[in-house]
Protein backbone atom coordinates (compact mmCIF):
# COMPACT_ATOMS: atom_id res chain seq x y z
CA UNK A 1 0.00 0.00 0.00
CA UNK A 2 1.36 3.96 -1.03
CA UNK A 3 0.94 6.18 1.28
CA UNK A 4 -1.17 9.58 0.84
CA UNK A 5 -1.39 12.42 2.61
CA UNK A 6 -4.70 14.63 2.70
CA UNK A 7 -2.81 17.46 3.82
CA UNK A 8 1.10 17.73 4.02
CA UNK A 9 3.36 20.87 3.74
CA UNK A 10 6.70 21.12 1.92
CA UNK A 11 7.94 21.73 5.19
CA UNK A 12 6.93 18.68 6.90
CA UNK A 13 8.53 16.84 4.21
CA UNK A 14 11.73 18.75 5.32
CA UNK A 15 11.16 17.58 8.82
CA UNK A 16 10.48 14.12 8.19
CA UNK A 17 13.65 14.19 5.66
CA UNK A 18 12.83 12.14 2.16
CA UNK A 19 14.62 9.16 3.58
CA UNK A 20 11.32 8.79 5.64
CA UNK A 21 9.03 10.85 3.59
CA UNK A 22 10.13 8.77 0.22
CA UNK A 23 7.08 7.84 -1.71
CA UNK A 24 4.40 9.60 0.41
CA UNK A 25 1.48 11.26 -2.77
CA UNK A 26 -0.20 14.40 -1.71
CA UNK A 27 -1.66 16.99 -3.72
CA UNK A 28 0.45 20.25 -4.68
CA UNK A 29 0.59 23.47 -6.10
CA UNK A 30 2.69 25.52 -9.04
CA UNK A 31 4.16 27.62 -6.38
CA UNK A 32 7.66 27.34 -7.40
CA UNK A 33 8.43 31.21 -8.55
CA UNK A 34 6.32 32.40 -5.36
CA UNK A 35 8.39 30.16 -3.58
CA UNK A 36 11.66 30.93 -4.62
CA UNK A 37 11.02 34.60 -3.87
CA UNK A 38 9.84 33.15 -0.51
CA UNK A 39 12.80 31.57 0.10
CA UNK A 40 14.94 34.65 -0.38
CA UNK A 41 13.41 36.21 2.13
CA UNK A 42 12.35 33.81 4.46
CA UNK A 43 15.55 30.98 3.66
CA UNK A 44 12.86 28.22 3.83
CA UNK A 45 9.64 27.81 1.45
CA UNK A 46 6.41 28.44 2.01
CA UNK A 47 3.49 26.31 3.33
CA UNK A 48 0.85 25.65 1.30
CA UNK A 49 -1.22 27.79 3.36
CA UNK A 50 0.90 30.77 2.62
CA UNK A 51 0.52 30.50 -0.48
CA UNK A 52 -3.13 29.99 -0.51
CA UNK A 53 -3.50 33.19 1.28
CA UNK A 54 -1.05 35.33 -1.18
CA UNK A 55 -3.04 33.93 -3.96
CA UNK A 56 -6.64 35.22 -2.55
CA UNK A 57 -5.55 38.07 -1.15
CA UNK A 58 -4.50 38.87 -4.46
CA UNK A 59 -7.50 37.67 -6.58
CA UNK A 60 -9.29 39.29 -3.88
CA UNK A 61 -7.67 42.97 -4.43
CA UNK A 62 -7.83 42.57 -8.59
CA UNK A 63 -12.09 41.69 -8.08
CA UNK A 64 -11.67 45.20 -6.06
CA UNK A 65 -9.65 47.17 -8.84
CA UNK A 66 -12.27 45.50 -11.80
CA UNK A 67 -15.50 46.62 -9.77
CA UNK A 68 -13.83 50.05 -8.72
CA UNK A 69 -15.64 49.51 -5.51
CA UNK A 70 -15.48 47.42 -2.13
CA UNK A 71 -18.84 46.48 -2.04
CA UNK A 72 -19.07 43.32 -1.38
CA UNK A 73 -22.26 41.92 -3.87
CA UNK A 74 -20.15 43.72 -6.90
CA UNK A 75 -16.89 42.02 -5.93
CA UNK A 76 -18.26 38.88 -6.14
CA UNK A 77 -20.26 39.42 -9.16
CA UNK A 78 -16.15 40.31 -10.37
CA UNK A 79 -14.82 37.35 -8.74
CA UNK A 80 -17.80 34.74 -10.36
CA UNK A 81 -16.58 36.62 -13.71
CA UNK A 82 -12.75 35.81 -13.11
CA UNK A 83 -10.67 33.53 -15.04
CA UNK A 84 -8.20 32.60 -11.51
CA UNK A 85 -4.51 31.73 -13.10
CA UNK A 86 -2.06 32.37 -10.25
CA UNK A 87 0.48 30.80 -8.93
CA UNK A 88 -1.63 28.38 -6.75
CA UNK A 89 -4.54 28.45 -8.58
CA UNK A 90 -4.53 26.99 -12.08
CA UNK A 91 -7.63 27.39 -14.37
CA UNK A 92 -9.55 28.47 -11.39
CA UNK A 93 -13.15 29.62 -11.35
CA UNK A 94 -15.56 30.08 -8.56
CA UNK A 95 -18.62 28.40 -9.31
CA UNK A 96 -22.26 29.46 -8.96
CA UNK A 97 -22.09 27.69 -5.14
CA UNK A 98 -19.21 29.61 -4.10
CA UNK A 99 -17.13 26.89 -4.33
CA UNK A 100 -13.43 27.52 -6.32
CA UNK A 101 -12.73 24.42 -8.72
CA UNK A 102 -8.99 24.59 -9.79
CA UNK A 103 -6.64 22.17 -11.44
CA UNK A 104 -4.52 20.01 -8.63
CA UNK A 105 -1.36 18.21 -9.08
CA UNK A 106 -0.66 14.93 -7.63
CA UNK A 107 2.66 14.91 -6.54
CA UNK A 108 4.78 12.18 -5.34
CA UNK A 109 8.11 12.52 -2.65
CA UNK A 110 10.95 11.76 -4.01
CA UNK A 111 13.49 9.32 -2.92
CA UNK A 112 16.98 10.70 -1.34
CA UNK A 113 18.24 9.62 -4.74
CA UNK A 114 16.59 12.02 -6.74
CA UNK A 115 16.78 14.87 -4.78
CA UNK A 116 19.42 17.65 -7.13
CA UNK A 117 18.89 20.69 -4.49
CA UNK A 118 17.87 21.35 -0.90
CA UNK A 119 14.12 21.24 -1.00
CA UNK A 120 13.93 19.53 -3.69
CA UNK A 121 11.55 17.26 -2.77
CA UNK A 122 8.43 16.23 -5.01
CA UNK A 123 7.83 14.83 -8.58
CA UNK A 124 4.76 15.42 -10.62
CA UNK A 125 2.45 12.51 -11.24
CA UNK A 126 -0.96 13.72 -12.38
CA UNK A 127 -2.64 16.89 -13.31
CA UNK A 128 -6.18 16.28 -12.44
CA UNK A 129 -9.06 18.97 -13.62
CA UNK A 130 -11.34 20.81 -11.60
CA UNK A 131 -14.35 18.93 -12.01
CA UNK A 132 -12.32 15.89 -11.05
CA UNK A 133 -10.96 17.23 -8.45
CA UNK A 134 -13.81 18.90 -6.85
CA UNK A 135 -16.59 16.91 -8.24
CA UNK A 136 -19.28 18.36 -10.92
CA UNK A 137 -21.69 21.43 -9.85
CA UNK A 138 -24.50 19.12 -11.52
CA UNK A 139 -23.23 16.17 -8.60
């Protein structure tokens, strides 16, 4: 049996080390550019949950700047309208129940082997769609 984690940050593959971690699937983002600038800063990456709130914090400011206003029924109408393409959200939309349907990427930990750099750490296995990911609006 693989192992999978439902939720797992980059950095508690660091603290497990890959020797342990080796194998382990969890889903992932496209962070890497946000994270290296991260990492410049900081000198370790970012969470998952860092990155999560960069990207709606973001999203959130550019629905603000299209509807010129803060009002909250007129961002959202901005936000339903959006095409989300950030750096953690890929091919994002927010659907007509509020819920955001993105592409995810199932990621595997690599072995110590494979490793080339510190932090180094996953390899992509699967791109998986929104609707697969999140189920169908119609389910």
């Amino acid at each position: 049996m693989t192992p999978a984690a439902l939720l797992a940050f980059i950095t508690d593959i660091h603290s497990l080390g890959l020797e342990t971690a080796q194998g382990l699937y969890l889903t992932n983002d496209k962070t890497s550019a946000f994270a290296k600038r991260f990492f410049e800063e900081a000198k370790r990456e970012p969470t998952m949950t860092q990155a999560v709130y960069y990207s709606a914090t973001l999203t959130y400011l550019n629905a603000v700047k299209s509807a010129k206003t803060t009002d909250s029924n007129k961002v959202m109408a901005e936000l339903h309208k959006a095409k989300i393409d950030d750096m953690f959200t890929p091919n994002g939309t927010i659907r007509p129940d509020g819920l955001m349907e993105y592409e995810m990427y199932i990621r595997q930990v690599k072995k110590p082997s494979e490793s080339k750099y510190p932090w180094d750490y996953y390899r992509l296995v699967e791109t998986m769609p929104g609707d697969q990911a999140f189920g169908k609006l119609s389910d």
